[in-house]
C-alpha atoms as a PDB file:
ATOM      1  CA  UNK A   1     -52.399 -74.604  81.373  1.00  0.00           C
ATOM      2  CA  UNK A   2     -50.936 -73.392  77.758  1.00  0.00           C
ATOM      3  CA  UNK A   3     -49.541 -75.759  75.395  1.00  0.00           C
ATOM      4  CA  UNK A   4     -46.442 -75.103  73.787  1.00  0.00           C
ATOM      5  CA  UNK A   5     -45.010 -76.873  70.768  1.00  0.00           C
ATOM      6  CA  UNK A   6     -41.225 -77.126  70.066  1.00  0.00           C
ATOM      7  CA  UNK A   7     -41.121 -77.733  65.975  1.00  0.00           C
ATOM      8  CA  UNK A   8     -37.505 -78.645  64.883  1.00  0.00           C
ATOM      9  CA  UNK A   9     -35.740 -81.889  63.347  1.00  0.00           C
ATOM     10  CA  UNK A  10     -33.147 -80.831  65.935  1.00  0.00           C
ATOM     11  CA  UNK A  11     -33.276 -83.698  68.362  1.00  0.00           C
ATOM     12  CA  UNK A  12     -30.455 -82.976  71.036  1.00  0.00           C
ATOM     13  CA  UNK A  13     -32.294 -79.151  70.972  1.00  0.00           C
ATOM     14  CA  UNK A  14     -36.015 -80.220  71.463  1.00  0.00           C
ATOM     15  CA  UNK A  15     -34.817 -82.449  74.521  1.00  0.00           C
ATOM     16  CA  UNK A  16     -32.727 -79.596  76.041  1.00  0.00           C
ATOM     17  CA  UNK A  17     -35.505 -76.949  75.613  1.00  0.00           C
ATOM     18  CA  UNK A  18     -38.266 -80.219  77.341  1.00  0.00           C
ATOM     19  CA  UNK A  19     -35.698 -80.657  79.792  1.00  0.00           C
ATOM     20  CA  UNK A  20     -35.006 -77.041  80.741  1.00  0.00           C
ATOM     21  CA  UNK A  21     -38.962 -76.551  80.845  1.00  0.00           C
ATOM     22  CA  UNK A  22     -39.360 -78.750  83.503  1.00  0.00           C
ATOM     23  CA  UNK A  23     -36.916 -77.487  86.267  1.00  0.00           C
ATOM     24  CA  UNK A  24     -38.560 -74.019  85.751  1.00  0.00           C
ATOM     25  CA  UNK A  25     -40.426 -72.865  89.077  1.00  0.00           C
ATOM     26  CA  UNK A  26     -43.953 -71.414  87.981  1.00  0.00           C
ATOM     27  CA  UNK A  27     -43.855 -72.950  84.749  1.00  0.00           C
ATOM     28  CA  UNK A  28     -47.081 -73.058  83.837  1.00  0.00           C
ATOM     29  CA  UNK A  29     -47.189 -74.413  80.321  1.00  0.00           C
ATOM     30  CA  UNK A  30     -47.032 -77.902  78.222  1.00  0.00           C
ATOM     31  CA  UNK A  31     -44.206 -78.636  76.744  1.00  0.00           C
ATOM     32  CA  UNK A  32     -44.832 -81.193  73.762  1.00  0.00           C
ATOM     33  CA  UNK A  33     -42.084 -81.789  70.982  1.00  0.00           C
ATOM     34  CA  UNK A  34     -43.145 -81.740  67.290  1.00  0.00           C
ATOM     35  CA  UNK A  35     -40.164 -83.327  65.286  1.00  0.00           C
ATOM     36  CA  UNK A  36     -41.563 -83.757  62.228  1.00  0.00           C
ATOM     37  CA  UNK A  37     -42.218 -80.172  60.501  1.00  0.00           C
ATOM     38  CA  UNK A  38     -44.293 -81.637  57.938  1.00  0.00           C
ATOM     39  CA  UNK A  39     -46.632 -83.209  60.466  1.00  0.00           C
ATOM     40  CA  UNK A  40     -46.616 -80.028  62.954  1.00  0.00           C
ATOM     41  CA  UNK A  41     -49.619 -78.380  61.632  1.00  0.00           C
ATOM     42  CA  UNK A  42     -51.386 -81.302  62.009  1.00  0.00           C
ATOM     43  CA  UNK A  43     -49.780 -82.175  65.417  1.00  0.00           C
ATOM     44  CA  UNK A  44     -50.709 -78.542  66.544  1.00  0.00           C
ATOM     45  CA  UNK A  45     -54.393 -78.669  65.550  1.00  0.00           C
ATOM     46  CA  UNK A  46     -54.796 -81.858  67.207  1.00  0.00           C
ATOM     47  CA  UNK A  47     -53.004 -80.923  70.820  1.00  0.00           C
ATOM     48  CA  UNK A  48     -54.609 -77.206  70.595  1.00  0.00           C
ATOM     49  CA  UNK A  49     -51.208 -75.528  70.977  1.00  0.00           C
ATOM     50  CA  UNK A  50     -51.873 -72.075  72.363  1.00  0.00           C
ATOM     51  CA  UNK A  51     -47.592 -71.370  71.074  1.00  0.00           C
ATOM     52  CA  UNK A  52     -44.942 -72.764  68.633  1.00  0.00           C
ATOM     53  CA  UNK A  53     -41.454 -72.382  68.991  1.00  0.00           C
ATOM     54  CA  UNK A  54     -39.942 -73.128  64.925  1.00  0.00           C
ATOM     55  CA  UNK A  55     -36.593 -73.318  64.633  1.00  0.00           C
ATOM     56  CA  UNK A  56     -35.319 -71.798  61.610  1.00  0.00           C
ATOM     57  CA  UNK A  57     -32.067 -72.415  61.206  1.00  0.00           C
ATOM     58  CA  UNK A  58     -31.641 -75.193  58.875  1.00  0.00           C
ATOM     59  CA  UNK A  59     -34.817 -74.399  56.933  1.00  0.00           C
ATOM     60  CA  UNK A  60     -35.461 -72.406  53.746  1.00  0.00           C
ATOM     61  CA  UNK A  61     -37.046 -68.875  54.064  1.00  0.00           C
ATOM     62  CA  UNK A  62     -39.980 -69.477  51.966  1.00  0.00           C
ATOM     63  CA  UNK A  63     -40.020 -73.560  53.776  1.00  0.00           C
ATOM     64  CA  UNK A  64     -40.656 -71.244  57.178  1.00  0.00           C
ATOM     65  CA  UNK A  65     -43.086 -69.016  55.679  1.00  0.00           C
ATOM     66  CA  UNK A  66     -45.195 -71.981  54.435  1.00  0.00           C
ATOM     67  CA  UNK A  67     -45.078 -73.665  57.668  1.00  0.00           C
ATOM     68  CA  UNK A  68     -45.805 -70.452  59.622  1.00  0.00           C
ATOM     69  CA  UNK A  69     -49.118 -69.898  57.245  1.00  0.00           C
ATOM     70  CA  UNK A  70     -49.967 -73.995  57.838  1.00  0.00           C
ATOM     71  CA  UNK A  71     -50.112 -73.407  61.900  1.00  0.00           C
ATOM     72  CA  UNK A  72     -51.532 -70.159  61.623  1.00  0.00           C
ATOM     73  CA  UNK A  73     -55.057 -72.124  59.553  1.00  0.00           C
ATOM     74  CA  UNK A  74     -54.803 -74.892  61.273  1.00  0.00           C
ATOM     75  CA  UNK A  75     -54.224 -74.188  64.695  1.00  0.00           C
ATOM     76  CA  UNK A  76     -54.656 -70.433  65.092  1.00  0.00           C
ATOM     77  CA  UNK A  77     -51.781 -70.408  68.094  1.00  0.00           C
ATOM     78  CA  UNK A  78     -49.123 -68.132  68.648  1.00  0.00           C
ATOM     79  CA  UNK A  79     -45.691 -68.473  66.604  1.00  0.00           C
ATOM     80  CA  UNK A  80     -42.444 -67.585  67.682  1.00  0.00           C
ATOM     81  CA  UNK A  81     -39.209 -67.651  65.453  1.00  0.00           C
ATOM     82  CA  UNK A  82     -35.980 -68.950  66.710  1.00  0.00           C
ATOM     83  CA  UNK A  83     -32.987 -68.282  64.411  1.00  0.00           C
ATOM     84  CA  UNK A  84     -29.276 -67.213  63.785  1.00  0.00           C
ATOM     85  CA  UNK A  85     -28.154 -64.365  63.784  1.00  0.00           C
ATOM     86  CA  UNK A  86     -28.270 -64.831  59.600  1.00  0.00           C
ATOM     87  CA  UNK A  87     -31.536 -64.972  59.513  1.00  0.00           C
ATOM     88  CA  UNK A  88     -32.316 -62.156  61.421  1.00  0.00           C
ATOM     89  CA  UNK A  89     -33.317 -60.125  58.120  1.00  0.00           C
ATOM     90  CA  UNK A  90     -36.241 -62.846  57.285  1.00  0.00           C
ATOM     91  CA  UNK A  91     -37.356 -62.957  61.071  1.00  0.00           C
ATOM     92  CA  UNK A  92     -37.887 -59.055  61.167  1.00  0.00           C
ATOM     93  CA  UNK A  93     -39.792 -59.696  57.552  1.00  0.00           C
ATOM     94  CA  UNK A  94     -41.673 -62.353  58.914  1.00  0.00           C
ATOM     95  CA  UNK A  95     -42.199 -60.563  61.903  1.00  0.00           C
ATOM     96  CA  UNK A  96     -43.735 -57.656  59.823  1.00  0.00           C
ATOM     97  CA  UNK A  97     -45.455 -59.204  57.884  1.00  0.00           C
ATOM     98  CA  UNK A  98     -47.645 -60.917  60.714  1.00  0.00           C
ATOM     99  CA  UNK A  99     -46.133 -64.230  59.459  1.00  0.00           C
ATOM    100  CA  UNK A 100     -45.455 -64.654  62.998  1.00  0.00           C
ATOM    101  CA  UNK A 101     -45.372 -63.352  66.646  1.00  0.00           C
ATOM    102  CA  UNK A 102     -41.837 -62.722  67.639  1.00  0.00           C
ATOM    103  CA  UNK A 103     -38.747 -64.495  67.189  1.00  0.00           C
ATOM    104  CA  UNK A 104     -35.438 -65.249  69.180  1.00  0.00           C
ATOM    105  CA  UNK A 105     -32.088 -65.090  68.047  1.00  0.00           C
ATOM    106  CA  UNK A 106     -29.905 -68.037  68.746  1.00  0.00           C
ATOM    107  CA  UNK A 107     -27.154 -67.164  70.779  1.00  0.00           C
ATOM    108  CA  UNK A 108     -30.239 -65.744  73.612  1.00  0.00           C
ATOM    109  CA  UNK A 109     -30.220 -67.459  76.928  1.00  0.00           C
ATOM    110  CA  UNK A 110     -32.740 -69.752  77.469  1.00  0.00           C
ATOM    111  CA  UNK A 111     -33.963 -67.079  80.676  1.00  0.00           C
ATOM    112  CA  UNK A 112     -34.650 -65.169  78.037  1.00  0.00           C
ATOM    113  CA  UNK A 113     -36.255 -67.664  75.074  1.00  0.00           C
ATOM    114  CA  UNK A 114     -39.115 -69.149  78.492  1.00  0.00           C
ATOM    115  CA  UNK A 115     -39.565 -64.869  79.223  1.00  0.00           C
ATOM    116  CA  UNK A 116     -40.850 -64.687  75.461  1.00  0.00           C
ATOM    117  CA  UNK A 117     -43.043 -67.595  76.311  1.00  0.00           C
ATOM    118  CA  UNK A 118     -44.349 -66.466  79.120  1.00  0.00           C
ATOM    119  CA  UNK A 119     -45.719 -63.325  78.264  1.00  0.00           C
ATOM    120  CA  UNK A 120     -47.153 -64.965  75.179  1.00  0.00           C
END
């Protein structure tokens, strides 16, 4: 079974996504929150996260970047962006860059956001 972390400070958003996760049929991953991105590299290398959802919306471009360079050392898993539609000029940097995997805009269903996962 993959492991997926959800990194935000966003409460009422990490307990929709864990909520959401669970009602899907053939879900066949591990949902754990991380709510504390200053702890989520750590909190990735000790669960062995195969995937990381970051949400990027109330961060800093260059606070993203660090954290995205943190789980990539410590943790070596998968990273996927989400972020509004104002950020979608530092996703497609980040994206080529290698900074990260992929990212998701906002205003995506979440059909769409567990699709992203699951071909991860």
């Amino acid at each position: 079974m993959k492991k997926i972390g959800f990194i935000t400070t966003n409460r009422v958003l990490a307990q929709g996504f864990a909520a959401a996760a669970e009602h899907l049929p053939n879900w066949e991953f591990e949902t754990h929150l991380l709510l504390d991105p200053g702890q989520a590299a750590v909190d990735a290398e000790v669960l062995l996260l195969d995937a990381a959802v970051i949400d990027a919306a109330d961060a800093a471009p260059n606070e993203v970047t660090v954290l995205c360079q943190t789980l990539r050392q410590a943790a070596d898993c998968r990273l996927l962006l989400l972020v509004p539609k104002a950020g979608r000029g530092a996703a497609i940097r980040a994206l080529e860059n290698r900074t990260v995997d992929d990212f998701v805009f906002y205003d995506a269903s979440l059909d769409y956001l567990f699709a992203k996962l699951a071909a991860i």
